[in-house]
Protein backbone atom coordinates (compact mmCIF):
# COMPACT_ATOMS: atom_id res chain seq x y z
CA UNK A 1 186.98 215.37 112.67
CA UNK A 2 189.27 217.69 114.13
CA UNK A 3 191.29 217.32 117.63
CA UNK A 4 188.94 219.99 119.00
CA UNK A 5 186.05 218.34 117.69
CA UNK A 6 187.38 214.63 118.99
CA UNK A 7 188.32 216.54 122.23
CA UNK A 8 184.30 218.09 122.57
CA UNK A 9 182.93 214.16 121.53
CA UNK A 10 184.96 212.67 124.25
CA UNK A 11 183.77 214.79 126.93
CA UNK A 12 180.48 213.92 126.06
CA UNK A 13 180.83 210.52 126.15
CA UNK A 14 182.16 210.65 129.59
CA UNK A 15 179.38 212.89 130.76
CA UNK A 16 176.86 210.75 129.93
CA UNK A 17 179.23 207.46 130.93
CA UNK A 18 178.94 209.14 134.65
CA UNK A 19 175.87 210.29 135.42
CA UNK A 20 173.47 208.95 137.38
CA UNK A 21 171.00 206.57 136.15
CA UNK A 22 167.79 208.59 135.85
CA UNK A 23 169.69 211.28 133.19
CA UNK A 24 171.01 208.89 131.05
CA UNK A 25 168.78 208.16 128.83
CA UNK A 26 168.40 212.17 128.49
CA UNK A 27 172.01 213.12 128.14
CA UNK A 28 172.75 209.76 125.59
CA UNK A 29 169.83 211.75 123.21
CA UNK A 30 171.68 214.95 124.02
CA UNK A 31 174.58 213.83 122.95
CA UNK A 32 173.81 212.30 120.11
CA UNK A 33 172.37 215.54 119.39
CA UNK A 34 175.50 217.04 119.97
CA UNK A 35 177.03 214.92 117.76
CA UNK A 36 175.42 216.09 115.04
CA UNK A 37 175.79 219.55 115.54
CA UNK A 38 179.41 219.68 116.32
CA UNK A 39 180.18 217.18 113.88
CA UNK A 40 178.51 218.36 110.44
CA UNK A 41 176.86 217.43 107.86
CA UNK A 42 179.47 215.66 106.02
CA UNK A 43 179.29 211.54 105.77
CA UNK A 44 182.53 210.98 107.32
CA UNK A 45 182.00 213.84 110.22
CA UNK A 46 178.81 211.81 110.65
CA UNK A 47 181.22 208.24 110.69
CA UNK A 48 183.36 209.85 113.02
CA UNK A 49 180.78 210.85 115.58
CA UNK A 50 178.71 207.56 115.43
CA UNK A 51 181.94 206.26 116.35
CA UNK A 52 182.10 208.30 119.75
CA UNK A 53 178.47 207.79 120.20
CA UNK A 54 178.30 203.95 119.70
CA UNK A 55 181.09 203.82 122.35
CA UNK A 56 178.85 205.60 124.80
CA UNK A 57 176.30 203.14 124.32
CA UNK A 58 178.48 200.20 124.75
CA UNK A 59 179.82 201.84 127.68
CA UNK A 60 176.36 202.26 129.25
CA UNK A 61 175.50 198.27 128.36
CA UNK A 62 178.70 197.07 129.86
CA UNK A 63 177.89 199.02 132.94
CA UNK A 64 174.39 197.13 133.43
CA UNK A 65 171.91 199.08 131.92
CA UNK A 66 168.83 198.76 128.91
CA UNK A 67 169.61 200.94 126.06
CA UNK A 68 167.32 202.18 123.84
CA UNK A 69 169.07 204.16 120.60
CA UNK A 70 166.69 206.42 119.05
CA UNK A 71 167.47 209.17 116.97
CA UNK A 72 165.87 212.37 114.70
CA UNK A 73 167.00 212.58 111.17
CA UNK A 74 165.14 216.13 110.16
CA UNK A 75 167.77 217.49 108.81
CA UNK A 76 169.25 215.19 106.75
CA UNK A 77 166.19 214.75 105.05
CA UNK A 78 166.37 218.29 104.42
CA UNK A 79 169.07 218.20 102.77
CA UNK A 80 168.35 214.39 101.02
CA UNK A 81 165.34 216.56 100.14
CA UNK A 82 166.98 219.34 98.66
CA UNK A 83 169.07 216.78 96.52
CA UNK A 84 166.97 215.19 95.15
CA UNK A 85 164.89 218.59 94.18
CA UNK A 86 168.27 219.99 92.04
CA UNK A 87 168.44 216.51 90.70
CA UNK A 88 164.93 216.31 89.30
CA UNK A 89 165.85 220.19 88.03
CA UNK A 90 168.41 218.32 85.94
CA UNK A 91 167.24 214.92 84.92
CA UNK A 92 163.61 215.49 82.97
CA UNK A 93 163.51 212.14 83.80
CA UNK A 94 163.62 212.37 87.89
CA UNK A 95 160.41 211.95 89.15
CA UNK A 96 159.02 214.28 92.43
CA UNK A 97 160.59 212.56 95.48
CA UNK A 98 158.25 212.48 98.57
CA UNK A 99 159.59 213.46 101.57
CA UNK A 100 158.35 209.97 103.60
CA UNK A 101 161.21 208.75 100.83
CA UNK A 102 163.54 211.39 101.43
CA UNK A 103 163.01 210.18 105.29
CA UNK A 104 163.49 206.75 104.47
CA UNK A 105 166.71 207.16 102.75
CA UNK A 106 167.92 209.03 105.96
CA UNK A 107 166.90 205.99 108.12
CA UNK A 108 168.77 204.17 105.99
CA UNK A 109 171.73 205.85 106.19
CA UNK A 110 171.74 205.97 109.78
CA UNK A 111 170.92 202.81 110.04
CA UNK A 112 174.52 202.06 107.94
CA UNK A 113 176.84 203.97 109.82
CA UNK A 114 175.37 202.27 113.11
């Protein structure tokens, strides 16, 4: 992640650190969001930003409040989907991949990096 990058995370985090307690929960999805558009698409731009992210939510637990992380994963299982598309291209052998797989594999990555 670049300084700019690191420097556009932490502001985030600290916007959503101080606000008030009915937009957190809105601003902690936007950011995380934010994250993933800022950060790319790249595993350890992705590592990088759960990083910041993860911090925000400890923040907001050591400040008193319920969390509750959520997240959308569309386009990385586009691009899981996609993939796995130029790999069964290549491998006669590669079966078609659903997408509820392709969206399971995404959970699962998420679900890593967390």
């Amino acid at each position: 992640m670049s300084e700019k990058e690191k420097k556009i995370m932490e502001t985030i985090a600290k916007v959503v650190k101080g606000a008030s307690a009915p937009t957190k929960d809105y601003l902690l999805g936007w950011a995380e969001g934010a994250a993933s558009v800022v950060c790319g698409p790249l595993l350890p731009e992705q590592a990088a930003a759960v990083k910041v992210t993860a911090r925000a939510v400890v923040d907001l637990i050591e400040d008193g409040h319920q969390v509750v992380v959520a997240h959308g994963n569309g386009p990385q299982v586009g691009i899981i989907n996609n993939a796995m598309g130029a790999l069964q291209k290549e491998d006669p052998h590669q079966g078609f991949t659903p997408l509820s797989v392709c969206g399971a594999m995404s959970q699962a990555y998420i679900g890593y990096d967390l």
